[in-house]
Structure formats: C-alpha cells, structure tokens
N, C-alpha and C. Protein backbone atom coordinates (compact mmCIF):
# COMPACT_ATOMS: atom_id res chain seq x y z
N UNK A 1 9.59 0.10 -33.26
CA UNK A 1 10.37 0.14 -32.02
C UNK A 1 10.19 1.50 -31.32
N UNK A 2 10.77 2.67 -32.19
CA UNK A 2 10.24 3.95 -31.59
C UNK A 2 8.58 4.01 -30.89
N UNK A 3 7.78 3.33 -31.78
CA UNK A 3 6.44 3.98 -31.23
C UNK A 3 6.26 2.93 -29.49
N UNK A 4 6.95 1.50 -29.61
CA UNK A 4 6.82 1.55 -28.72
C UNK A 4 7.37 1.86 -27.39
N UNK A 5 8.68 2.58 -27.60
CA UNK A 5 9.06 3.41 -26.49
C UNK A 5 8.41 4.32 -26.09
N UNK A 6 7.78 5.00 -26.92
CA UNK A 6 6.95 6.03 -26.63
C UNK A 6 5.73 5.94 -25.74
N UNK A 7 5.28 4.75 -26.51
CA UNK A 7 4.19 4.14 -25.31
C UNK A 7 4.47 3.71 -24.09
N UNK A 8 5.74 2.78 -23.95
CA UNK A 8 6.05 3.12 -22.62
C UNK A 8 6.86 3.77 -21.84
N UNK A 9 7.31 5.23 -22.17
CA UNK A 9 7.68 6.13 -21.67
C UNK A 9 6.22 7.15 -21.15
N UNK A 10 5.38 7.03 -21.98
CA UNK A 10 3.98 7.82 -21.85
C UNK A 10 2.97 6.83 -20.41
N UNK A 11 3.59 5.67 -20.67
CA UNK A 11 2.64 4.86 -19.30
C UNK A 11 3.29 5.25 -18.34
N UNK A 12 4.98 5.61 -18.22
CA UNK A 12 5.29 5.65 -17.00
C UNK A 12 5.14 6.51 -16.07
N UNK A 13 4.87 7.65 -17.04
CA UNK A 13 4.46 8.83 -16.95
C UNK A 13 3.36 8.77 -16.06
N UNK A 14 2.31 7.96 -16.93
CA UNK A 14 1.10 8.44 -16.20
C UNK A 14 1.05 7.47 -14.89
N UNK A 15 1.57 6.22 -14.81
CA UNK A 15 2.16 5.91 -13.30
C UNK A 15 2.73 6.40 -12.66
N UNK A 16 3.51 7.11 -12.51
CA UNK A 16 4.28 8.38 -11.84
C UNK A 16 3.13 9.32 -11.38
N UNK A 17 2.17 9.29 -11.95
CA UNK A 17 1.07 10.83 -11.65
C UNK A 17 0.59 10.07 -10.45
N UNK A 18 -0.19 8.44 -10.85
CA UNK A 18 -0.88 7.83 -10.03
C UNK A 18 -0.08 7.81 -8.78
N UNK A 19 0.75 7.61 -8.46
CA UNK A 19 1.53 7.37 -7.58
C UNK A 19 1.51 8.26 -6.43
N UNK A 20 1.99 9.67 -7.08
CA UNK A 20 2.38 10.94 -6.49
C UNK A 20 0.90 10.99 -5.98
N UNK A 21 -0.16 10.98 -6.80
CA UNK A 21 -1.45 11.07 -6.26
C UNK A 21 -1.41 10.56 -5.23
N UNK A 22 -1.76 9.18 -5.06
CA UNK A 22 -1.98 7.90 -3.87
C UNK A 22 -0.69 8.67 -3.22
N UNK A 23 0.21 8.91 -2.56
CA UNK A 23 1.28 9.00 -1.67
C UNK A 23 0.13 10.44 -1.05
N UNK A 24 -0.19 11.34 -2.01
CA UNK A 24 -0.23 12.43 -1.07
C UNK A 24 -2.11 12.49 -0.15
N UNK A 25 -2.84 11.49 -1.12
CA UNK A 25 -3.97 11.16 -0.29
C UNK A 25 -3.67 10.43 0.93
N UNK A 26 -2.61 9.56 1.14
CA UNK A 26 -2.02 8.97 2.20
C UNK A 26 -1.62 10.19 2.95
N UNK A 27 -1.29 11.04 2.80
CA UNK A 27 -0.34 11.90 3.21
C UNK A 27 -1.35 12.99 4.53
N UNK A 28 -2.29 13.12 3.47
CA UNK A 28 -3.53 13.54 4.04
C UNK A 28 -4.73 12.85 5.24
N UNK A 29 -4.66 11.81 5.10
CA UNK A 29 -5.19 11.10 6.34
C UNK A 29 -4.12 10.94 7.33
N UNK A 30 -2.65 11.62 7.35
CA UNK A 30 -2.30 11.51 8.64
C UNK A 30 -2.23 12.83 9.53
C-alpha cells in the first residue's frame, strides 16, 4: 500500500512539472 502511494504521489509530481511547463510555453507565445 505504502509503495503505492508513493508511486502516485511521485507521478503527480511529475505531472505538476509537465503542466507548469506547457502553461509557461503557452505563456510565451503570447
């Protein structure tokens, strides 16, 4: 159970990066 919180606390993570990424390349073409 622990390991898989971990795993998805660690994906959300790295969706959170993707995200912030994509928002600020958007951010940049305006």
């Amino acid at each position: 159970m622990d390991k898989a919180k971990g795993f998805y606390e660690d994906a959300k993570e790295k969706v959170a990066d993707v995200v912030i990424d994509a928002k600020q390349k958007l951010d940049d073409k305006h």
